[in-house]
Protein backbone atom coordinates (compact mmCIF):
# COMPACT_ATOMS: atom_id res chain seq x y z
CA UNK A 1 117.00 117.18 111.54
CA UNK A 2 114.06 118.92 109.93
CA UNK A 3 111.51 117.20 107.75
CA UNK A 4 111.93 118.29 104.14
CA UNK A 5 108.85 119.44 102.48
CA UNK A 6 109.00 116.54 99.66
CA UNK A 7 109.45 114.34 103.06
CA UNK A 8 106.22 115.75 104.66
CA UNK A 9 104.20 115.38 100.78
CA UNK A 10 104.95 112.03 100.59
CA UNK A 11 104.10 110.66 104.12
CA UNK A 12 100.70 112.97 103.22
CA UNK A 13 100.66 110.93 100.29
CA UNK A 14 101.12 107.66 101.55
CA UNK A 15 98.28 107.88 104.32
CA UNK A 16 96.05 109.16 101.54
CA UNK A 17 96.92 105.82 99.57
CA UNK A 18 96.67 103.57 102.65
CA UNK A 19 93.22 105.32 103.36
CA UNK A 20 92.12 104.66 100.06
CA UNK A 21 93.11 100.77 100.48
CA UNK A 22 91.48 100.30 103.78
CA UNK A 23 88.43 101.61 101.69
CA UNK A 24 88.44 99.16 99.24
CA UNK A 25 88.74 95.92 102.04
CA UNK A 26 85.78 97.59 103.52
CA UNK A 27 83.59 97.70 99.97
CA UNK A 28 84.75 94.31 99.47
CA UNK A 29 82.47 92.63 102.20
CA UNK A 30 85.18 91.21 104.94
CA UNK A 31 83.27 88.32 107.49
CA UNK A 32 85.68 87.44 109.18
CA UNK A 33 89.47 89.34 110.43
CA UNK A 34 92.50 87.79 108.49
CA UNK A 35 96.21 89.14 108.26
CA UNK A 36 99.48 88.50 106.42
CA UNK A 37 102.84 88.38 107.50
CA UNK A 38 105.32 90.94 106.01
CA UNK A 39 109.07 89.79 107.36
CA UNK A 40 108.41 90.61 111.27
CA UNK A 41 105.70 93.57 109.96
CA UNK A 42 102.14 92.13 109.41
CA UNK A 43 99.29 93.29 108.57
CA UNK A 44 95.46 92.67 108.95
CA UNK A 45 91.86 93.56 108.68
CA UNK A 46 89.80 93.93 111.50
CA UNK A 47 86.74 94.58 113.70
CA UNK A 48 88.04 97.77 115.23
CA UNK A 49 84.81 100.11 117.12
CA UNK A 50 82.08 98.36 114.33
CA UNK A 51 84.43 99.27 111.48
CA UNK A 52 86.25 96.68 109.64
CA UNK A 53 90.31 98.38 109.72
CA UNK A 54 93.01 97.98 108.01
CA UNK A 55 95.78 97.34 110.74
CA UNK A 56 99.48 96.80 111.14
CA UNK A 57 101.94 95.35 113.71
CA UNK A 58 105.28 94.93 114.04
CA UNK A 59 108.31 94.64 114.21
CA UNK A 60 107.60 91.33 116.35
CA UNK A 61 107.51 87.73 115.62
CA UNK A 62 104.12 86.65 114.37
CA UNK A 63 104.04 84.14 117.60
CA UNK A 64 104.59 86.83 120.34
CA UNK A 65 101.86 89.26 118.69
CA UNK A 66 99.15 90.44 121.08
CA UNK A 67 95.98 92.67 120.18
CA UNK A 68 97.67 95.68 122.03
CA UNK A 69 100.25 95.27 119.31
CA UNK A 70 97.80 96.09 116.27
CA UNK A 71 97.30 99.79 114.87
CA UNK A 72 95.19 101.47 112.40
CA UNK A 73 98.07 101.91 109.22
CA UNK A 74 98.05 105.58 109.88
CA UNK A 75 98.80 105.29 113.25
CA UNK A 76 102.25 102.81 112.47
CA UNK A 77 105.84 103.86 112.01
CA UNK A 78 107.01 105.23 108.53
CA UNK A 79 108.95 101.72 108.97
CA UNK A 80 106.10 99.68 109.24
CA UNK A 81 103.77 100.92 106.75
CA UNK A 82 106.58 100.61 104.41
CA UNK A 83 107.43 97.30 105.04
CA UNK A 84 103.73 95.89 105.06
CA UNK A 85 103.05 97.66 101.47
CA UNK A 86 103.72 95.01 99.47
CA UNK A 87 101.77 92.68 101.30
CA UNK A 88 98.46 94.37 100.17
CA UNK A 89 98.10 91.59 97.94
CA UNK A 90 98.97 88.64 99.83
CA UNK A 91 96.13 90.00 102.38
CA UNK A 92 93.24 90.42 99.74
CA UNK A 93 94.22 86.55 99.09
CA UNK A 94 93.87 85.57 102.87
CA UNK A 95 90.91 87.43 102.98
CA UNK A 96 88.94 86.10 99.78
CA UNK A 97 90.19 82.24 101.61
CA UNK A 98 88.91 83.41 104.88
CA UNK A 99 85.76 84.38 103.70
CA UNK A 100 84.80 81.24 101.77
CA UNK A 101 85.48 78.77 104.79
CA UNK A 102 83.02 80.92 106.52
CA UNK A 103 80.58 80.86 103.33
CA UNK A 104 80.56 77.04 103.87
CA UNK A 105 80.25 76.84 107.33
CA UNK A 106 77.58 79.43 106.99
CA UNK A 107 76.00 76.81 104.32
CA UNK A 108 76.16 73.89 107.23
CA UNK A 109 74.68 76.06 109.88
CA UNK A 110 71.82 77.26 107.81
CA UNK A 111 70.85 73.53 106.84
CA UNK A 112 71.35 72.14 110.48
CA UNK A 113 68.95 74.74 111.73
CA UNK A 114 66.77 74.03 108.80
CA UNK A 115 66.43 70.47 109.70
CA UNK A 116 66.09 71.68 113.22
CA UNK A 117 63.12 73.41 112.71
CA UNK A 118 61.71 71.24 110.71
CA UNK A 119 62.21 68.34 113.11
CA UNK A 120 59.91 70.40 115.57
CA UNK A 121 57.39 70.81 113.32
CA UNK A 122 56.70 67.30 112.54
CA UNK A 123 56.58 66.47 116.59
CA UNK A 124 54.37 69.19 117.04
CA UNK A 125 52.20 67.48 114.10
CA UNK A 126 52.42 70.89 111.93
């Protein structure tokens, strides 16, 4: 069967909108990867070649999933970008929860090496 030309629009349509979304997680500072389950579709944000990506998987148990199993969206089946759509949310969630454990562990790291420091310049009689 051929691909009708309203088909073919749309699917142009929808990458253009998932480009546009992996855009915005990239604007909006990511630290750390995080991803979402959608059903047996999930999707993600990650470190992908020094560029944080927006990434699907599926469809696969989220216990059996592998690295190899992760794709930029544009590179997924019609079935999984449509299934992981309405997850968008859900990850933007993870991601803002992600991001503020690492804020405080950031916090502890900065005062342990603070103290650190500090430690060494009182035995060295700075």
């Amino acid at each position: 069967m051929m691909i009708t030309d309203s088909l073919f629009q749309g699917l142009e349509k929808l990458n253009s909108l998932l480009l546009s979304a992996e855009e915005f997680f990239q604007s909006n500072r990511t630290v750390v990867p995080a991803w979402v389950s959608a059903g047996e579709h999930h999707l993600g944000v990650f470190k992908l070649k020094g560029k944080w990506r927006l990434l699907a998987a599926g469809p696969k148990p989220a216990d059996e999933l592998e690295d190899d199993d992760w794709r930029p969206i544009g590179e997924c089946s019609v079935t999984t970008r449509l299934a992981v759509i309405d997850a968008l949310d859900q990850l933007q969630v993870e991601i803002a929860k992600r991001n503020s454990e690492v804020e405080a562990d950031v916090a502890a790291a900065c005062s342990a090496i603070s103290r650190w420091i500090e430690s060494k310049k009182v035995a060295r009689g700075a």
